[in-house]
C-alpha atoms as a PDB file:
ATOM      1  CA  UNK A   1      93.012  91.664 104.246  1.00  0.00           C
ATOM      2  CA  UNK A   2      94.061  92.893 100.504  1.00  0.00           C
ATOM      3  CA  UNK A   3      91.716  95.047  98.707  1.00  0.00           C
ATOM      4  CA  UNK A   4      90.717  95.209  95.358  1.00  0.00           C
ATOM      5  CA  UNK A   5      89.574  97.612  92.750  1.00  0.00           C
ATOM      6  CA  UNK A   6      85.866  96.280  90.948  1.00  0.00           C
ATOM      7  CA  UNK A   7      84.998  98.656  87.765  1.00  0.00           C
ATOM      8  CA  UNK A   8      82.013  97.992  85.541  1.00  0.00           C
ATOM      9  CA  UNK A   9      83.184  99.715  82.314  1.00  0.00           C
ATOM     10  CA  UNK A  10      79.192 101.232  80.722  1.00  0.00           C
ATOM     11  CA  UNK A  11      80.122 102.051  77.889  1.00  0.00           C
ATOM     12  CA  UNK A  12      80.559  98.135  77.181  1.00  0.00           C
ATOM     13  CA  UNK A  13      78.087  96.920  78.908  1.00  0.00           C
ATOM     14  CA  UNK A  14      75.005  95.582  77.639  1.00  0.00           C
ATOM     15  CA  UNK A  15      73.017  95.065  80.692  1.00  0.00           C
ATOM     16  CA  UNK A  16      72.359  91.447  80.284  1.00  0.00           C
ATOM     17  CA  UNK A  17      72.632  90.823  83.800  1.00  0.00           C
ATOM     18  CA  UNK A  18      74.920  87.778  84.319  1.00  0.00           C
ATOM     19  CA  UNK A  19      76.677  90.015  87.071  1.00  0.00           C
ATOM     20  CA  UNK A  20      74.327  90.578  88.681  1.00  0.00           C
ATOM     21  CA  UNK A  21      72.558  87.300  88.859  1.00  0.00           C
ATOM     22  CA  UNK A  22      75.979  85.568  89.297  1.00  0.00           C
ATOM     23  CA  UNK A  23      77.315  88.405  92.612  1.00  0.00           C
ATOM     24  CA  UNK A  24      74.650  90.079  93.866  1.00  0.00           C
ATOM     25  CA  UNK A  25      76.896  90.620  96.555  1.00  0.00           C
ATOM     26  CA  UNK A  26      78.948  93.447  94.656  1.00  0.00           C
ATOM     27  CA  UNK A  27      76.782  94.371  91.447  1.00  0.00           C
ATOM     28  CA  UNK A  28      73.415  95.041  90.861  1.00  0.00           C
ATOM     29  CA  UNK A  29      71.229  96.667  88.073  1.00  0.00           C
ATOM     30  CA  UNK A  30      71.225 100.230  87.627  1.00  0.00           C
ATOM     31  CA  UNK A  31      68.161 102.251  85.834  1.00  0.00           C
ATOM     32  CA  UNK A  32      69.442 101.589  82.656  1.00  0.00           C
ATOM     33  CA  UNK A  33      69.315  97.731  83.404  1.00  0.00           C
ATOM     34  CA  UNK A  34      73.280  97.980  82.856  1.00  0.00           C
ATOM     35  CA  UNK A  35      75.865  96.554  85.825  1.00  0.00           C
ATOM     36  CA  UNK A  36      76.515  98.915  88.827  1.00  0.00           C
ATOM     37  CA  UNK A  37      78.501  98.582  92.045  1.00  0.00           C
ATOM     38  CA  UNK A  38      76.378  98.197  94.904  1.00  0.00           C
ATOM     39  CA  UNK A  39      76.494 101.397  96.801  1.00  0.00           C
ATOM     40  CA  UNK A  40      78.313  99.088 100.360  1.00  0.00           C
ATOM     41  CA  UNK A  41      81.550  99.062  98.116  1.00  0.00           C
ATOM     42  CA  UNK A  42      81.758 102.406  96.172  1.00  0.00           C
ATOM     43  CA  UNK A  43      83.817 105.636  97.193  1.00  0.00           C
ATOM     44  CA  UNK A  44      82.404 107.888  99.390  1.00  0.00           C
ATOM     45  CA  UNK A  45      84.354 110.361  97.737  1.00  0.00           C
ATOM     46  CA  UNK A  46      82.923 110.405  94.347  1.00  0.00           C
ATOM     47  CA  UNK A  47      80.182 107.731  94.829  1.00  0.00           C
ATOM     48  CA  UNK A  48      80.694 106.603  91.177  1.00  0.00           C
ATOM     49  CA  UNK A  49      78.062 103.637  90.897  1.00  0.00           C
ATOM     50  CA  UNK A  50      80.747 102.341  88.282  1.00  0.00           C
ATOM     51  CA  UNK A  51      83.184 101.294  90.651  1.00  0.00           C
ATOM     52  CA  UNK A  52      84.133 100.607  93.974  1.00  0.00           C
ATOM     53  CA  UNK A  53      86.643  98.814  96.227  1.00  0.00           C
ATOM     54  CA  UNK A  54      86.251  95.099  97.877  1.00  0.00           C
ATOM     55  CA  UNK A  55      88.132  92.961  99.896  1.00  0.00           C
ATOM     56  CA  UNK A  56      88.713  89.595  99.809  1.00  0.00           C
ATOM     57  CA  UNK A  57      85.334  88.321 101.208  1.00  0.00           C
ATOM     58  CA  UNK A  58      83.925  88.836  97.794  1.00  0.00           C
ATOM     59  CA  UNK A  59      86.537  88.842  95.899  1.00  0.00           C
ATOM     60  CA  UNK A  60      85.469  85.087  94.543  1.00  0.00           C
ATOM     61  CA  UNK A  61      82.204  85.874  93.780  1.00  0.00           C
ATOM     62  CA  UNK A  62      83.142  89.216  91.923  1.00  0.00           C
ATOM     63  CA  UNK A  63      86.221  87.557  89.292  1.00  0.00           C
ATOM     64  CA  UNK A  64      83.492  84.615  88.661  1.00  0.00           C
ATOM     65  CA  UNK A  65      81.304  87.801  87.394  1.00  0.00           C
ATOM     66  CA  UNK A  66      84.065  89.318  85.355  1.00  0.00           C
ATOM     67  CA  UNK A  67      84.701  85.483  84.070  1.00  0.00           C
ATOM     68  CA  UNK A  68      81.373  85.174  82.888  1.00  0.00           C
ATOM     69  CA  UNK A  69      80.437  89.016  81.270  1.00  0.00           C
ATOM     70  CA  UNK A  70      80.110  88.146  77.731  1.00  0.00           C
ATOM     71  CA  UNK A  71      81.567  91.515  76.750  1.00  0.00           C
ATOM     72  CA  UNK A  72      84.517  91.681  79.286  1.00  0.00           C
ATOM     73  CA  UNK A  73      82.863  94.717  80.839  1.00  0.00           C
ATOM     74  CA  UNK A  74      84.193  94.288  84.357  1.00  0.00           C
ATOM     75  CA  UNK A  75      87.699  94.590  86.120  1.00  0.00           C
ATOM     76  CA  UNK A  76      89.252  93.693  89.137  1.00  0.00           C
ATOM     77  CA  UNK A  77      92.356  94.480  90.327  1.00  0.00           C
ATOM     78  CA  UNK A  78      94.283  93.467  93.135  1.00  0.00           C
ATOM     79  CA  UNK A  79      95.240  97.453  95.347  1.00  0.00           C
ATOM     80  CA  UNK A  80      98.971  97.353  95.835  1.00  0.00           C
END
C-alpha cells in the first residue's frame, strides 16, 4: 500500500472549511477554524497538526480536498 504525504500549508489558509466538509476523514478544523490533519494520520514524532501521512484508503477523498481549496492550501504527495 503506497503512502502519501497530506500538508495543510496555514499560512494560506483561510479556514473556509471546504476540507473539511469535503474529507472529514483526514482534515478537520483546528481552533483557529483553519484546516488541520486529523491527529489518526500525523507524526508521532513531531505531532505537527499541519501534516501527516495517509495511505491509499483516503487518498481519494484527500486530492478531491486539495482540488477543491480555493486557495491551493493543501498538498499531497505520493512517498517514494
Amino acid at each position: 500500500m503506497a503512502q502519501y504525504r497530506v500538508a495543510v500549508n496555514k499560512e494560506v489558509c483561510i479556514g473556509c472549511g471546504v476540507c473539511y466538509s469535503t474529507c472529514p476523514e483526514v482534515f478537520e478544523s483546528d481552533d483557529d477554524g483553519k484546516s488541520q490533519v486529523i491527529s489518526k494520520f500525523r507524526s508521532s514524532l513531531t505531532q505537527n497538526m499541519s501534516e501527516g501521512f495517509i495511505d491509499d484508503s483516503v487518498v481519494q477523498c484527500a486530492e478531491s480536498a486539495r482540488d477543491t481549496c480555493p486557495v491551493q492550501a493543501i498538498t499531497v504527495e505520493k512517498k517514494g
